[in-house]
N, C-alpha and C. Protein backbone atom coordinates (compact mmCIF):
# COMPACT_ATOMS: atom_id res chain seq x y z
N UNK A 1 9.98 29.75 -5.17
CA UNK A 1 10.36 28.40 -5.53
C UNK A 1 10.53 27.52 -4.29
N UNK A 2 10.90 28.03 -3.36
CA UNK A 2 11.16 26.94 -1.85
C UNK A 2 9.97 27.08 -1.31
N UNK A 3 8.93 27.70 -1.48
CA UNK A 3 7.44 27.66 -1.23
C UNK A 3 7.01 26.45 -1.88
N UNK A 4 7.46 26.10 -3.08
CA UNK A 4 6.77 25.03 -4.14
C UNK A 4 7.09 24.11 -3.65
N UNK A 5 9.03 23.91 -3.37
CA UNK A 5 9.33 22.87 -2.80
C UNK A 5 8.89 22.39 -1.59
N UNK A 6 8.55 23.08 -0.82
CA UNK A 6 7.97 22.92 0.40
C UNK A 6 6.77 22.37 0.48
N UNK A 7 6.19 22.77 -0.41
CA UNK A 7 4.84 22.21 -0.30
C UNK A 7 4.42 20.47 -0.93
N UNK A 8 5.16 20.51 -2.04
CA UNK A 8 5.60 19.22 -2.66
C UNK A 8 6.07 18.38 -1.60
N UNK A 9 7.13 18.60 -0.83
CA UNK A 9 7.55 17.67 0.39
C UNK A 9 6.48 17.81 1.16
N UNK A 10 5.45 18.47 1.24
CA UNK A 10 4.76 18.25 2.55
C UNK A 10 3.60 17.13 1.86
N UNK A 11 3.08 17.31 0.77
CA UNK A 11 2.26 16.74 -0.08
C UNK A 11 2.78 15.04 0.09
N UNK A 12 4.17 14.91 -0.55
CA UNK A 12 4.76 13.84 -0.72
C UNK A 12 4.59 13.07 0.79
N UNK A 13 5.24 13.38 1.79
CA UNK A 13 5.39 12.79 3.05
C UNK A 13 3.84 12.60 4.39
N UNK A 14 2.92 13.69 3.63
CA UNK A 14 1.60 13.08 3.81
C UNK A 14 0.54 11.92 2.76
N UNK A 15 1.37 12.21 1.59
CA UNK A 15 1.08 10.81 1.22
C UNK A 15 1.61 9.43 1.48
N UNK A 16 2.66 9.36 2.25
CA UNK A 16 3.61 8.34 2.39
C UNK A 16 2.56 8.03 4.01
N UNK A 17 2.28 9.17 4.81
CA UNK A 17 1.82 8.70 6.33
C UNK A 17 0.56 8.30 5.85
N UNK A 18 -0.21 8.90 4.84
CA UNK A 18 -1.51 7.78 4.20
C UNK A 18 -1.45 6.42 4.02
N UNK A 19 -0.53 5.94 3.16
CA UNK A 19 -0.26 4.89 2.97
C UNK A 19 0.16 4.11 3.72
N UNK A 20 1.31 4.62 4.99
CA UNK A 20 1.43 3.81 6.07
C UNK A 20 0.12 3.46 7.09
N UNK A 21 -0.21 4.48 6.87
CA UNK A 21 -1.68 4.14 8.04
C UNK A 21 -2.86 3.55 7.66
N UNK A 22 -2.76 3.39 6.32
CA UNK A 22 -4.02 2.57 5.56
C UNK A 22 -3.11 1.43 5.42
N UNK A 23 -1.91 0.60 5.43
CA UNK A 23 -1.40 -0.74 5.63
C UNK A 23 -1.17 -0.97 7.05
N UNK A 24 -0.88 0.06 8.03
CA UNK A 24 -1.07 -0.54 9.74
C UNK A 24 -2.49 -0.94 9.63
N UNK A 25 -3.31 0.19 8.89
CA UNK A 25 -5.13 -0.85 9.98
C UNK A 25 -5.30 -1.46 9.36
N UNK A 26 -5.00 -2.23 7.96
CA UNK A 26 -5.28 -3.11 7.08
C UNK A 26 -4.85 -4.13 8.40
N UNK A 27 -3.85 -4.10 8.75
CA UNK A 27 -3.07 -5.30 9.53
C UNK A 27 -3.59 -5.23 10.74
N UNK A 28 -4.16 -4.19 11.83
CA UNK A 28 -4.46 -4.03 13.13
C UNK A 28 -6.33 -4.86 12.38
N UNK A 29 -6.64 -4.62 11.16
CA UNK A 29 -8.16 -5.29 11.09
C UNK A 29 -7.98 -6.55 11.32
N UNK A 30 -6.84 -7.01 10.26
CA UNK A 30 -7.18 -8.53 9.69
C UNK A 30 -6.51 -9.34 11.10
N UNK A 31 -5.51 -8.47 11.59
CA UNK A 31 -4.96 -9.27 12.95
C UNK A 31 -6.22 -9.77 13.87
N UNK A 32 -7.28 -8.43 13.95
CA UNK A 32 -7.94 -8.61 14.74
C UNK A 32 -8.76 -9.60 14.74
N UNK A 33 -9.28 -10.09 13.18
CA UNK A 33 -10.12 -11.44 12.40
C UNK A 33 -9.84 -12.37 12.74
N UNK A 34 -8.46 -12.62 12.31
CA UNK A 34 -7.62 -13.57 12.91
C UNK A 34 -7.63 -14.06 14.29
N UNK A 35 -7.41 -13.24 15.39
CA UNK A 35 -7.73 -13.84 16.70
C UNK A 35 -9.00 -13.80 17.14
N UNK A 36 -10.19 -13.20 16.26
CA UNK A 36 -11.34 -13.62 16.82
C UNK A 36 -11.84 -14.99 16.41
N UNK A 37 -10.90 -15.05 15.29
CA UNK A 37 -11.30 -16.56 14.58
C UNK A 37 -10.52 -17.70 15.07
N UNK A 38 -9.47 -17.53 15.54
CA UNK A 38 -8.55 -18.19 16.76
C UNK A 38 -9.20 -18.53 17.80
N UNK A 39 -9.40 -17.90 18.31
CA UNK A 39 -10.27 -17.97 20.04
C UNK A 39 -11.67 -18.68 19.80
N UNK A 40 -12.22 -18.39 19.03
CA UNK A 40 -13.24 -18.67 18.46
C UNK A 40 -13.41 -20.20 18.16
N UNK A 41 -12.37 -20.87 17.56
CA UNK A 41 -12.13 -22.05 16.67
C UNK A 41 -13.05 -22.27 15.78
N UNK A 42 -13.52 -21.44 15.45
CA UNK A 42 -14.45 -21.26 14.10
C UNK A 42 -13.87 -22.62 12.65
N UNK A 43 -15.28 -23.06 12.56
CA UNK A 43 -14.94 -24.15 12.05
C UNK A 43 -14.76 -24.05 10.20
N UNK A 44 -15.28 -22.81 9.64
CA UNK A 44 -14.75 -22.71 8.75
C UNK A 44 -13.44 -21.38 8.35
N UNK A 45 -12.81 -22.24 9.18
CA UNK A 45 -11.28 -21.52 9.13
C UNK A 45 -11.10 -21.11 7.74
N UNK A 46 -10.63 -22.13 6.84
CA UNK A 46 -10.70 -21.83 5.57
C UNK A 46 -10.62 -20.69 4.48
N UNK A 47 -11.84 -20.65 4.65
CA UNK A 47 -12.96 -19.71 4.38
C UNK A 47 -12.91 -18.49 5.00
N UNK A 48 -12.78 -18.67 6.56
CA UNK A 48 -12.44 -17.19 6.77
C UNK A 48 -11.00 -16.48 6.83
N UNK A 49 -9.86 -17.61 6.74
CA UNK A 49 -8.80 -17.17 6.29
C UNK A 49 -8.74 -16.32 4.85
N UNK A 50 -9.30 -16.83 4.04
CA UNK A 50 -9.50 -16.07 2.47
C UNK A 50 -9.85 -14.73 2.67
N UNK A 51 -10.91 -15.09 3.83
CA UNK A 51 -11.68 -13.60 3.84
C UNK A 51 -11.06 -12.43 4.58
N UNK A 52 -10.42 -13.02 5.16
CA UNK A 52 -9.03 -11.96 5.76
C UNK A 52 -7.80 -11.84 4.58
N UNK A 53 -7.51 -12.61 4.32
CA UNK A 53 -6.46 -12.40 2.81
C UNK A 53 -6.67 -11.45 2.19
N UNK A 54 -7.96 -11.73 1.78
CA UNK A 54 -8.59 -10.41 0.49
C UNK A 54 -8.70 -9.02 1.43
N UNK A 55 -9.48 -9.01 2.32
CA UNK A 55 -9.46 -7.50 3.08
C UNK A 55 -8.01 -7.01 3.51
N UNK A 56 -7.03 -7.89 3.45
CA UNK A 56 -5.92 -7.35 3.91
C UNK A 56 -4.98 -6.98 2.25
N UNK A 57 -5.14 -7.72 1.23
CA UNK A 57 -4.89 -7.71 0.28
C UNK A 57 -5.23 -6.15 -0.38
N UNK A 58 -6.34 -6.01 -0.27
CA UNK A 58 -6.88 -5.04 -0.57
C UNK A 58 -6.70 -3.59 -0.20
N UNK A 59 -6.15 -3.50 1.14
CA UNK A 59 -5.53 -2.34 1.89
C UNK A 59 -4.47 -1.96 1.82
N UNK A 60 -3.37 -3.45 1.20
CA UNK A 60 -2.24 -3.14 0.98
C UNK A 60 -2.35 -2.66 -0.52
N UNK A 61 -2.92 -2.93 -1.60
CA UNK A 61 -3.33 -2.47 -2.77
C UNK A 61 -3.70 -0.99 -2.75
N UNK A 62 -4.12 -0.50 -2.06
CA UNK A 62 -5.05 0.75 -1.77
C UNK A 62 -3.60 1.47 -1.28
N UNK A 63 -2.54 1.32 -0.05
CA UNK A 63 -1.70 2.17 0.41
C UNK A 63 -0.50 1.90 -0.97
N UNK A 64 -0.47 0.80 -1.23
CA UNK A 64 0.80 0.93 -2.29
C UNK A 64 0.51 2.16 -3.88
N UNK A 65 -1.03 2.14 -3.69
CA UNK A 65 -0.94 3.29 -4.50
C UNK A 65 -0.83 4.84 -4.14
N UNK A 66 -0.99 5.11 -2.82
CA UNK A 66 -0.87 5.91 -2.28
C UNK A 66 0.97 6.07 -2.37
N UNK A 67 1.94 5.47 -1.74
CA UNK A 67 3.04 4.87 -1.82
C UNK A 67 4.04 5.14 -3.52
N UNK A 68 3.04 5.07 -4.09
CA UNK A 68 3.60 5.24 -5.71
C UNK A 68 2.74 6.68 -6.14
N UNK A 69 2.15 7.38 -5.50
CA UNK A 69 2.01 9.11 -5.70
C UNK A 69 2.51 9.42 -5.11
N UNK A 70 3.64 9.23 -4.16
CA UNK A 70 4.25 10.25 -3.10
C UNK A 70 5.49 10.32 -3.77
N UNK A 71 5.96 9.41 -4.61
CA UNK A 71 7.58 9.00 -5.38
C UNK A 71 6.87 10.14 -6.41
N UNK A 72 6.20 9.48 -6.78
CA UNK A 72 6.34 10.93 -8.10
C UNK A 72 6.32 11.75 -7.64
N UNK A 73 5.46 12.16 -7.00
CA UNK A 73 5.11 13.66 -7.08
C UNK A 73 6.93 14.45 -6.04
N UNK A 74 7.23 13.65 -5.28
CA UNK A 74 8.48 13.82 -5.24
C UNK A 74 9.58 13.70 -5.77
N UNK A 75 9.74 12.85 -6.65
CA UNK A 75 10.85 13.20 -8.27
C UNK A 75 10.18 14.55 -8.67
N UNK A 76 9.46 15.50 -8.94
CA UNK A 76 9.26 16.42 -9.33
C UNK A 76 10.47 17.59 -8.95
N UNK A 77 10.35 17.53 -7.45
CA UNK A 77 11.62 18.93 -7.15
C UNK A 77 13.03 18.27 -7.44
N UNK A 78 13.50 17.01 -7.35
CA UNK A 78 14.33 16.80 -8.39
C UNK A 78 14.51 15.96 -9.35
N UNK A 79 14.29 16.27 -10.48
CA UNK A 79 14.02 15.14 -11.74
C UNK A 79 15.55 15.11 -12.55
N UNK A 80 16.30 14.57 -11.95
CA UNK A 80 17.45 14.16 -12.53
C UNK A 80 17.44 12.25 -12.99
N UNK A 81 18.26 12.05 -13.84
CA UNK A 81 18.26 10.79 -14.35
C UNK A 81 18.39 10.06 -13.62
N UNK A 82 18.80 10.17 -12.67
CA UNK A 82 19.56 8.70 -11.43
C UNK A 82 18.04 9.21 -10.51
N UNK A 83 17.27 10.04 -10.21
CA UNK A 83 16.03 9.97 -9.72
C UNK A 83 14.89 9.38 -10.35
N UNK A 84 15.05 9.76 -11.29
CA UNK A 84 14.02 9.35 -12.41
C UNK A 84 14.12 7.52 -12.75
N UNK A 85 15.60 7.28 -13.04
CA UNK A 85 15.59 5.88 -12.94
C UNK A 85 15.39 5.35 -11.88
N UNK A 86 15.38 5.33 -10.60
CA UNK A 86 15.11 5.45 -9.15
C UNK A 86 13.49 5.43 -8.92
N UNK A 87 12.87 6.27 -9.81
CA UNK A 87 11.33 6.25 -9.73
C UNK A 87 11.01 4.95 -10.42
N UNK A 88 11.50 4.94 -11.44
CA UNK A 88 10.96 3.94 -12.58
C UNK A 88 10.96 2.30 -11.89
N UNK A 89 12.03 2.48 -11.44
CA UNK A 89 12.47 1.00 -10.71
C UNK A 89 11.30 0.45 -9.78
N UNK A 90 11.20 2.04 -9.12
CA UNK A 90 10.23 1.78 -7.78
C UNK A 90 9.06 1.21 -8.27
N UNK A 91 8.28 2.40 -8.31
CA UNK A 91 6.90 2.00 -9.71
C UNK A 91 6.83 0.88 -10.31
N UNK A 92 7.71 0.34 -10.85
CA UNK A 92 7.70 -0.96 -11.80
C UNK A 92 7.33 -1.99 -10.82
N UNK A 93 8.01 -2.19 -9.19
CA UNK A 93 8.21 -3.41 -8.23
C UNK A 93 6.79 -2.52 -7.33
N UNK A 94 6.33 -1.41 -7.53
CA UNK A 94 4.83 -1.36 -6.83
C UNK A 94 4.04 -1.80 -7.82
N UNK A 95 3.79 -1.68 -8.94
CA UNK A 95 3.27 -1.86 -9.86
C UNK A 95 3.16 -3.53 -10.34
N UNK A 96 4.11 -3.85 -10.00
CA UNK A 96 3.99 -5.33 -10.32
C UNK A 96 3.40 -6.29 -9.09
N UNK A 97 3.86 -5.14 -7.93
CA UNK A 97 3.00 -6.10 -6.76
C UNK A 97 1.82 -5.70 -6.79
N UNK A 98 1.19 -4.78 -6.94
CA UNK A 98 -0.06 -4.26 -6.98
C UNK A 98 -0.91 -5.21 -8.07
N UNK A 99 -0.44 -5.37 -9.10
CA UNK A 99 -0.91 -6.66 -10.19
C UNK A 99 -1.47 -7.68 -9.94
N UNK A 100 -0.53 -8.02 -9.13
CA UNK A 100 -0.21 -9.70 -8.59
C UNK A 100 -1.92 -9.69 -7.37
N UNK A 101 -1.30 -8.90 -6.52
CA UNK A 101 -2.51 -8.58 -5.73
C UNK A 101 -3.85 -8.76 -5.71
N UNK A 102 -4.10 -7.50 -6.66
CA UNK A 102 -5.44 -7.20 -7.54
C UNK A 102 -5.92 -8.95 -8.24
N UNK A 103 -4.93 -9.38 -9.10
CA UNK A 103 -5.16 -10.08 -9.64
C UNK A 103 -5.58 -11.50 -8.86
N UNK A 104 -4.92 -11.67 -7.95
CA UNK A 104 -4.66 -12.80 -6.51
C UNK A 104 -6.19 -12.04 -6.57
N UNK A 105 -7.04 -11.23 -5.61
CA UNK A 105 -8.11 -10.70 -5.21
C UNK A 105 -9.26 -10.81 -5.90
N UNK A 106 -8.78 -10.51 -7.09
CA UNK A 106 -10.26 -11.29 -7.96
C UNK A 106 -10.21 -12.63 -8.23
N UNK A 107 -9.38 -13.38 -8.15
CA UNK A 107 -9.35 -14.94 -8.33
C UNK A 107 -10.29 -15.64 -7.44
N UNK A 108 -10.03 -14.91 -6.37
CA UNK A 108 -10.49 -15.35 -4.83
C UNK A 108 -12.29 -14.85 -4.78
């Protein structure tokens, strides 16, 4: 059983360094857009502001789901009510930003 648990935490907390590292390069990309389009004075700013929005939008969409498999699958070794409501909460405020997102992303 501390084999299971063990492995579950290792599962969980490499999904969490997924998700952090797919929202750092989301941000080390679009940063980088950004000051090439800065320096640049690129005249349809605009336009390429959007286009950094959405690619950055999109990465954060991509790690927040990563971000919301690491909670579950970690409520698993302990699924007590005050965890479980604890998950639900979480999930609900990734879930609702992830919405918003997605939804923001196809508008665009």
């Amino acid at each position: 059983m501390d084999t299971l648990h063990s492995l579950i935490n290792i599962t969980s907390t490499t999904l969490n360094i997924i998700g952090a590292l797919i929202t750092i390069w989301g941000i080390v990309v679009s940063l980088f857009e950004f000051l090439r389009k800065e320096i640049l004075r690129k005249k349809e700013a605009v336009q390429l502001n959007e286009s950094i929005r959405i690619k950055l939008g999109s990465y954060l969409v991509l790690a927040l789901e990563f971000f919301i498999a690491s909670d579950i699958i970690k409520t698993i070794i302990t699924p007590t009510w005050e965890t479980l409501g604890i998950l639900g909460a979480i999930v609900i405020i990734r879930t609702i930003l992830s919405y918003f997102l997605t939804k923001d992303l196809k508008k665009i």
